[in-house]
C-alpha atoms as a PDB file:
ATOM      1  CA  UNK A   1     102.475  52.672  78.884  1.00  0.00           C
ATOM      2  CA  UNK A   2     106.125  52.716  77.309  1.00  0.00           C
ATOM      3  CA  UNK A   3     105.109  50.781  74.427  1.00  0.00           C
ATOM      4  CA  UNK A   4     102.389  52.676  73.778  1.00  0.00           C
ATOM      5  CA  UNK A   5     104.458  55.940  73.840  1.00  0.00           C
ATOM      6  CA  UNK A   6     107.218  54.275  71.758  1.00  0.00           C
ATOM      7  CA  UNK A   7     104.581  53.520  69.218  1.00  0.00           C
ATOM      8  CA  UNK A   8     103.231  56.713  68.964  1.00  0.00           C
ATOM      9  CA  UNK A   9      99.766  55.450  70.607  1.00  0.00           C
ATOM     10  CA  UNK A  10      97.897  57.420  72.745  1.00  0.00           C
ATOM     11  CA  UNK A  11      95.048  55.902  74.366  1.00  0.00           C
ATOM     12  CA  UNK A  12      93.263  56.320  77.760  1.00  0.00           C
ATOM     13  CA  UNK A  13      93.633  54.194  80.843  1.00  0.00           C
ATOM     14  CA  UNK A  14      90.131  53.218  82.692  1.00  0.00           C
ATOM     15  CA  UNK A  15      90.767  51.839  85.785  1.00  0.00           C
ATOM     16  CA  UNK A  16      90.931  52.555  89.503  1.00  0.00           C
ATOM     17  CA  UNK A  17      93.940  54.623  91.570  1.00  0.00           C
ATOM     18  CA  UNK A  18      95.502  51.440  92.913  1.00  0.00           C
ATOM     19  CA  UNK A  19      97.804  53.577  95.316  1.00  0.00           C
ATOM     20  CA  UNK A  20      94.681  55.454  97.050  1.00  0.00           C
ATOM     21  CA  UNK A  21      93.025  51.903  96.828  1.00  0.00           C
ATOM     22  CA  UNK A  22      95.607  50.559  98.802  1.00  0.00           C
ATOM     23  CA  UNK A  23      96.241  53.093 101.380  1.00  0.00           C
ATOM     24  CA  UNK A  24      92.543  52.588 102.070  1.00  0.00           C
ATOM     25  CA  UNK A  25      93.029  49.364 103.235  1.00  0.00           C
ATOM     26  CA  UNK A  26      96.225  50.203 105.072  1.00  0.00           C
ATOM     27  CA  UNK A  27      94.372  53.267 106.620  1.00  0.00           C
ATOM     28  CA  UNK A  28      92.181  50.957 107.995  1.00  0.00           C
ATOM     29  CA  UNK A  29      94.723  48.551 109.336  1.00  0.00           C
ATOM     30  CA  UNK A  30      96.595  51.945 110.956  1.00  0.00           C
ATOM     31  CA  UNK A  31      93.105  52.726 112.536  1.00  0.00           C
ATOM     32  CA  UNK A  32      93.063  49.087 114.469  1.00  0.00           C
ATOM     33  CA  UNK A  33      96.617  48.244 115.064  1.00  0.00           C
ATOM     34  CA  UNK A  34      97.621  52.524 116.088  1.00  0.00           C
ATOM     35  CA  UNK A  35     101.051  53.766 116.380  1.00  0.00           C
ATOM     36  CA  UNK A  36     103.711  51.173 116.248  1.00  0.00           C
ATOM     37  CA  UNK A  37     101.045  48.218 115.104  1.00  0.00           C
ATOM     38  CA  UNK A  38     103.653  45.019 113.728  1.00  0.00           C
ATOM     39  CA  UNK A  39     102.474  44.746 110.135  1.00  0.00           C
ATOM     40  CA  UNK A  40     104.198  43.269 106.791  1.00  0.00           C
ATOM     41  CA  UNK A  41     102.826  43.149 102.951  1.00  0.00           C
ATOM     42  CA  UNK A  42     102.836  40.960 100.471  1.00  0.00           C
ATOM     43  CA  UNK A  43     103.365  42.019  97.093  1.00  0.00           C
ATOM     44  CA  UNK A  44     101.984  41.025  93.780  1.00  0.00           C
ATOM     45  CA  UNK A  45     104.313  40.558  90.801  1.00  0.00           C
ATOM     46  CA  UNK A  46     107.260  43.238  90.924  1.00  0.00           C
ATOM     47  CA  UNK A  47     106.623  44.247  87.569  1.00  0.00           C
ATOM     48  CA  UNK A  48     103.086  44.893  87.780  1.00  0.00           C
ATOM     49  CA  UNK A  49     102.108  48.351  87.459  1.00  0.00           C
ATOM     50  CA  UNK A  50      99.230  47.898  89.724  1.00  0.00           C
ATOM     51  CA  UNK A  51     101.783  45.854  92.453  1.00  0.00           C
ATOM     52  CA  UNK A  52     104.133  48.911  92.334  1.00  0.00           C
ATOM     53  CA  UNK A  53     100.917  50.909  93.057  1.00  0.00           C
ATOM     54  CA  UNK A  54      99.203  49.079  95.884  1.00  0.00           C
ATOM     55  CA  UNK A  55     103.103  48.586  97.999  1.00  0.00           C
ATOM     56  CA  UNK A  56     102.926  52.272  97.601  1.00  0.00           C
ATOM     57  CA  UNK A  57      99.739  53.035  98.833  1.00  0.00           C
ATOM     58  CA  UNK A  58     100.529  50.662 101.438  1.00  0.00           C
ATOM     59  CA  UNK A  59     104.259  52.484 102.495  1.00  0.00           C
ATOM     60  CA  UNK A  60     102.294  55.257 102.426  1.00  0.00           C
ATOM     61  CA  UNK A  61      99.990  53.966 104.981  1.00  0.00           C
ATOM     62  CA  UNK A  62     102.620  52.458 107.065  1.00  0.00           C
ATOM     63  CA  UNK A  63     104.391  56.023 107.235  1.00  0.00           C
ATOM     64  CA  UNK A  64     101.033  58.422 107.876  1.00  0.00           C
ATOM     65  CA  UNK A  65     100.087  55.718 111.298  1.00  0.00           C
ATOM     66  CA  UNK A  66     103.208  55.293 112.142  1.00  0.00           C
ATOM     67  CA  UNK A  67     103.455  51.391 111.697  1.00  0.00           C
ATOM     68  CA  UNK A  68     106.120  49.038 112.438  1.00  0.00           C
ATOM     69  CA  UNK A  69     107.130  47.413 109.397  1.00  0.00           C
ATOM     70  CA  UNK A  70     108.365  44.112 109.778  1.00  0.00           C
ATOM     71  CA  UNK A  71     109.167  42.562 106.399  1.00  0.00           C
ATOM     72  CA  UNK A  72     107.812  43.245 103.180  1.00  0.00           C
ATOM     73  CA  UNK A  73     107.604  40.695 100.128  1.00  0.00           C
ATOM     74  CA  UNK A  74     105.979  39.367  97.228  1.00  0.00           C
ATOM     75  CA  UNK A  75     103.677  36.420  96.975  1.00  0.00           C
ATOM     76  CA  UNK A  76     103.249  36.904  93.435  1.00  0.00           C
ATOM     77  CA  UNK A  77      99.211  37.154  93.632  1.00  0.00           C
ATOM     78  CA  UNK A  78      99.243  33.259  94.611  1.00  0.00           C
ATOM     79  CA  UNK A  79      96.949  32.251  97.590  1.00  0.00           C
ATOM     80  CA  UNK A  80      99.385  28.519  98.290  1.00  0.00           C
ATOM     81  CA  UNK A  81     102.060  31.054  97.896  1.00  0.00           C
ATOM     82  CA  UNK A  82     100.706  33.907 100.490  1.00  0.00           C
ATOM     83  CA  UNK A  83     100.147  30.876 102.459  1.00  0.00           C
ATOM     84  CA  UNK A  84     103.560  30.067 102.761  1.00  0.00           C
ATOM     85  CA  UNK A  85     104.936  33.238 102.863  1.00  0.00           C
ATOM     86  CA  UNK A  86     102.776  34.132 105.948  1.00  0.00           C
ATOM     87  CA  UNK A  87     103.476  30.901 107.629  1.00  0.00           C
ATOM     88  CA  UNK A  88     107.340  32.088 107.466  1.00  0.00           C
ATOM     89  CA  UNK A  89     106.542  35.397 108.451  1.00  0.00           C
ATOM     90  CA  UNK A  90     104.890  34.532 112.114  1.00  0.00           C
ATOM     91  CA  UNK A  91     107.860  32.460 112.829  1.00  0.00           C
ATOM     92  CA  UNK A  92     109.832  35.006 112.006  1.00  0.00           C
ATOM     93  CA  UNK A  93     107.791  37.542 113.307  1.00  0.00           C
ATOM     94  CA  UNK A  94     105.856  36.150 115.948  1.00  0.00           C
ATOM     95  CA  UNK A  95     104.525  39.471 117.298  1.00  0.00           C
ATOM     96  CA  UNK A  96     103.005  40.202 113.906  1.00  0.00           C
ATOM     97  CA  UNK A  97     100.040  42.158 114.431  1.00  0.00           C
ATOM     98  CA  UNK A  98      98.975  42.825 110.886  1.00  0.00           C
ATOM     99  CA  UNK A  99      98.998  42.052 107.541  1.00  0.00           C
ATOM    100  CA  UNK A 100      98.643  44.001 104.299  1.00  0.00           C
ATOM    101  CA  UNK A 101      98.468  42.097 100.914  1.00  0.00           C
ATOM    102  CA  UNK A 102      98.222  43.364  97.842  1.00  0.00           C
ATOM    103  CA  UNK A 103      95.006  41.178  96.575  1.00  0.00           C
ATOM    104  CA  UNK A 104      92.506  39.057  97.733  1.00  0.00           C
ATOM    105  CA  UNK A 105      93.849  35.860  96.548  1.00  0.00           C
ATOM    106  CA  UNK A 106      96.699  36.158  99.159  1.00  0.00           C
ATOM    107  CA  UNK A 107      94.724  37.146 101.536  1.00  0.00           C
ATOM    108  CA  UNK A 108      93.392  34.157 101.328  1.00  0.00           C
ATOM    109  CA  UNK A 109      96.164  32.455 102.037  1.00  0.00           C
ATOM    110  CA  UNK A 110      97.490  34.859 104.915  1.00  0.00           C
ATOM    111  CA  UNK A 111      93.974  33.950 106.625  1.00  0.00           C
ATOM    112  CA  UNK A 112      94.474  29.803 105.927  1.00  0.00           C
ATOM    113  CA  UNK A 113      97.676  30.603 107.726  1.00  0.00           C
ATOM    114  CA  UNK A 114      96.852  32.260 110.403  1.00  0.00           C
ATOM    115  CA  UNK A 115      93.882  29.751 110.933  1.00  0.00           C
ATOM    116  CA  UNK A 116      96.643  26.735 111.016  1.00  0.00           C
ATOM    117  CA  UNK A 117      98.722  28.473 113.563  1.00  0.00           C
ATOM    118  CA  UNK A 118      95.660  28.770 115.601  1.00  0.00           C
ATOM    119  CA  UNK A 119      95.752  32.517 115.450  1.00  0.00           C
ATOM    120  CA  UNK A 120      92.495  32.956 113.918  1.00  0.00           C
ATOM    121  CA  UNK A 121      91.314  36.642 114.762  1.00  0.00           C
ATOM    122  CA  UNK A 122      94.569  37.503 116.200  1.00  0.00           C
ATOM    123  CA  UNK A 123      96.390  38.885 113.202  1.00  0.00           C
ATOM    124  CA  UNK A 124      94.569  41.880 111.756  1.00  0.00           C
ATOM    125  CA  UNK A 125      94.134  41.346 107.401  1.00  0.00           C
ATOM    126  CA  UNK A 126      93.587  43.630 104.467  1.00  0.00           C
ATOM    127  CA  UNK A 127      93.606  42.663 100.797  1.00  0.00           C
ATOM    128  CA  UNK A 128      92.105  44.450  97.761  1.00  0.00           C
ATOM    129  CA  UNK A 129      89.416  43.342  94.859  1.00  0.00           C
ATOM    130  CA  UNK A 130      86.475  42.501  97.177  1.00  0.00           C
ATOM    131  CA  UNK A 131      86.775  39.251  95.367  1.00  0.00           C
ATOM    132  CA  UNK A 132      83.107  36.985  97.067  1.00  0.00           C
ATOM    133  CA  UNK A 133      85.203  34.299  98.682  1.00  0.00           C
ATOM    134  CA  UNK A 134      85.927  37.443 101.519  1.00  0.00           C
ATOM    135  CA  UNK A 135      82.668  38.443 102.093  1.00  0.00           C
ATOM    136  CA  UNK A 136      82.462  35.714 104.888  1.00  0.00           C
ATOM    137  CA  UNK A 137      86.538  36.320 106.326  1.00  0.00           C
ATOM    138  CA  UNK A 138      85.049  39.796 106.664  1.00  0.00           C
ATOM    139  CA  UNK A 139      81.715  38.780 108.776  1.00  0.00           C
ATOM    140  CA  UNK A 140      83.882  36.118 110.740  1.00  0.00           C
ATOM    141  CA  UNK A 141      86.257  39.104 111.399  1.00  0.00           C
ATOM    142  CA  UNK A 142      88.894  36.877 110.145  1.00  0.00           C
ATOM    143  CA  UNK A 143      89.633  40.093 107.295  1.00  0.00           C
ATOM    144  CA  UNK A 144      89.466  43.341 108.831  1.00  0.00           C
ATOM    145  CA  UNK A 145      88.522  45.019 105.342  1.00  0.00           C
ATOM    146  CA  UNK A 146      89.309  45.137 101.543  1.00  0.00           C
ATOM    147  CA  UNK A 147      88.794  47.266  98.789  1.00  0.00           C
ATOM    148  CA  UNK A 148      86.350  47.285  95.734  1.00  0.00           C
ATOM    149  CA  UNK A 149      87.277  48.277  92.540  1.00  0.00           C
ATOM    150  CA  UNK A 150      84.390  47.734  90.401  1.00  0.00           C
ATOM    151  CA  UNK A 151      85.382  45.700  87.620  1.00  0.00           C
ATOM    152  CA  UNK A 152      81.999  45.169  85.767  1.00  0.00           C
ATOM    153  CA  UNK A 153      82.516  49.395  85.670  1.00  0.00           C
ATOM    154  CA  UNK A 154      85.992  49.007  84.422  1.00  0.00           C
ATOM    155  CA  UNK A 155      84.926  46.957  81.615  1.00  0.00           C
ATOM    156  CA  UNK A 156      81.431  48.918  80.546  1.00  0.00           C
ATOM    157  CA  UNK A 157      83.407  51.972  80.625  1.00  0.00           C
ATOM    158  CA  UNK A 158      85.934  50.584  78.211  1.00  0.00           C
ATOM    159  CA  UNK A 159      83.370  49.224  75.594  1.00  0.00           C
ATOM    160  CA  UNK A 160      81.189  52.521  76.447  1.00  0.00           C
ATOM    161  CA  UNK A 161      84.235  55.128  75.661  1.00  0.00           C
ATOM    162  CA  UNK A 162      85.902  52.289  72.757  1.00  0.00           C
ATOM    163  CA  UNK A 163      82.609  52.908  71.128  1.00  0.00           C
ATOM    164  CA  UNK A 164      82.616  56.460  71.481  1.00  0.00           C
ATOM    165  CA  UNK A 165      86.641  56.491  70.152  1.00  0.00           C
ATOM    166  CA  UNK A 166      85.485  54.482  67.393  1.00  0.00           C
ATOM    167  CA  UNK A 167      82.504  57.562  66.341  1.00  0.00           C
ATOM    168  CA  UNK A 168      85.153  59.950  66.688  1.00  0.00           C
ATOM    169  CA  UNK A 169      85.542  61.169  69.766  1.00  0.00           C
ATOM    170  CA  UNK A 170      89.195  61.597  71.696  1.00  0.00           C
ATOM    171  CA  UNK A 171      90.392  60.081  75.138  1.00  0.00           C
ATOM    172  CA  UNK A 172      93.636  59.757  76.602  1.00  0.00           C
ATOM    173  CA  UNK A 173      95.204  59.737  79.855  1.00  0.00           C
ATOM    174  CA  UNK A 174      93.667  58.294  82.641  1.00  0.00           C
ATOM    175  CA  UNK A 175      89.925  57.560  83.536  1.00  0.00           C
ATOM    176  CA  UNK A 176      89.648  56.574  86.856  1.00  0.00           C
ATOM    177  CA  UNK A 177      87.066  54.113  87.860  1.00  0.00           C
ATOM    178  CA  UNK A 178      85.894  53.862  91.519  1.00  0.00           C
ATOM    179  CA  UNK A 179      87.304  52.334  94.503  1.00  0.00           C
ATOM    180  CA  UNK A 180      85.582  51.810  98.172  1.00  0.00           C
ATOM    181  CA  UNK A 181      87.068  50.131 101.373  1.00  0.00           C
ATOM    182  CA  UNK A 182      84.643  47.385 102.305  1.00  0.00           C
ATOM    183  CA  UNK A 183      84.292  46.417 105.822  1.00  0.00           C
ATOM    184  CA  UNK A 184      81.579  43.840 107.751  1.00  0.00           C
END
């Protein structure tokens, strides 16, 4: 976004509000765990717009259920490394009662974890991207949700309004594509 502005660029954004995305899925953690539920995030890459989005969404969360939050810290998308990270958090936090991470890849790994400590169900987990390798965490009620952000839309709508840019018409800002919590 700075380099575009720098350069004088102005072209639109399609793509979903990662924040609301992400309180969705910590919303629906709040909902299970209630007031003073033990939960900690992982975090994509610190840089990442979209990171920076989805630990807000998830503070924000955390803040409107009133949830205990333990620790908080990346896992840089990585399932091996979500897996790790996890695995230090319940001995560090062995009354963990929930986890938020910031995609689907480290959820993943959270659930592998949770599975080797023999806590399987026991942990509540949230992740984001609907990616198909959670469809069955969610059904085993291993995930407690995650959220879909539609990117087959995301990429239509780029070619669709590119085209349309390209035959004249003007776009900027930000065109928001959809986003759903997804539950079993």
């Amino acid at each position: 976004a700075e380099a575009k502005k720098k350069a004088g660029i102005d072209l639109a954004f399609f793509g979903p509000d990662n924040r609301a995305g992400a309180k969705l899925a910590g919303d629906a953690l709040g909902k299970a765990l209630g007031k003073g539920g033990k939960v900690v995030i992982l975090e994509g890459n610190p840089e990442a717009d979209n990171a920076k989005e989805r630990k807000l969404g998830f503070d924000d969360a955390v803040k409107e259920h009133g949830l205990d939050l333990l620790d908080s810290k990346t896992a840089h998308w990585e399932t091996e490394e979500a897996n790790t990270l996890m695995t230090n958090f319940m001995t560090q936090y062995p009354d963990i009662q929930g986890v938020m991470a910031a995609n689907d890849s480290m959820a993943l790994g959270v659930v592998k974890a949770i599975d080797a400590a023999g806590k399987s169900g026991q942990i509540k987990v949230v992740g984001f991207d609907n990616i198909p390798a959670v469809g069955p965490l969610l059904k085993e009620g291993k995930m407690l949700a995650t959220v879909e952000q539609y990117g087959a839309q995301m990429a239509a709508l780029g070619i669709d309004y590119g085209l349309r840019e390209l035959a004249g018409e003007k776009f900027s800002g930000w065109v928001k594509t959809d986003i759903k919590l997804v539950t079993a």
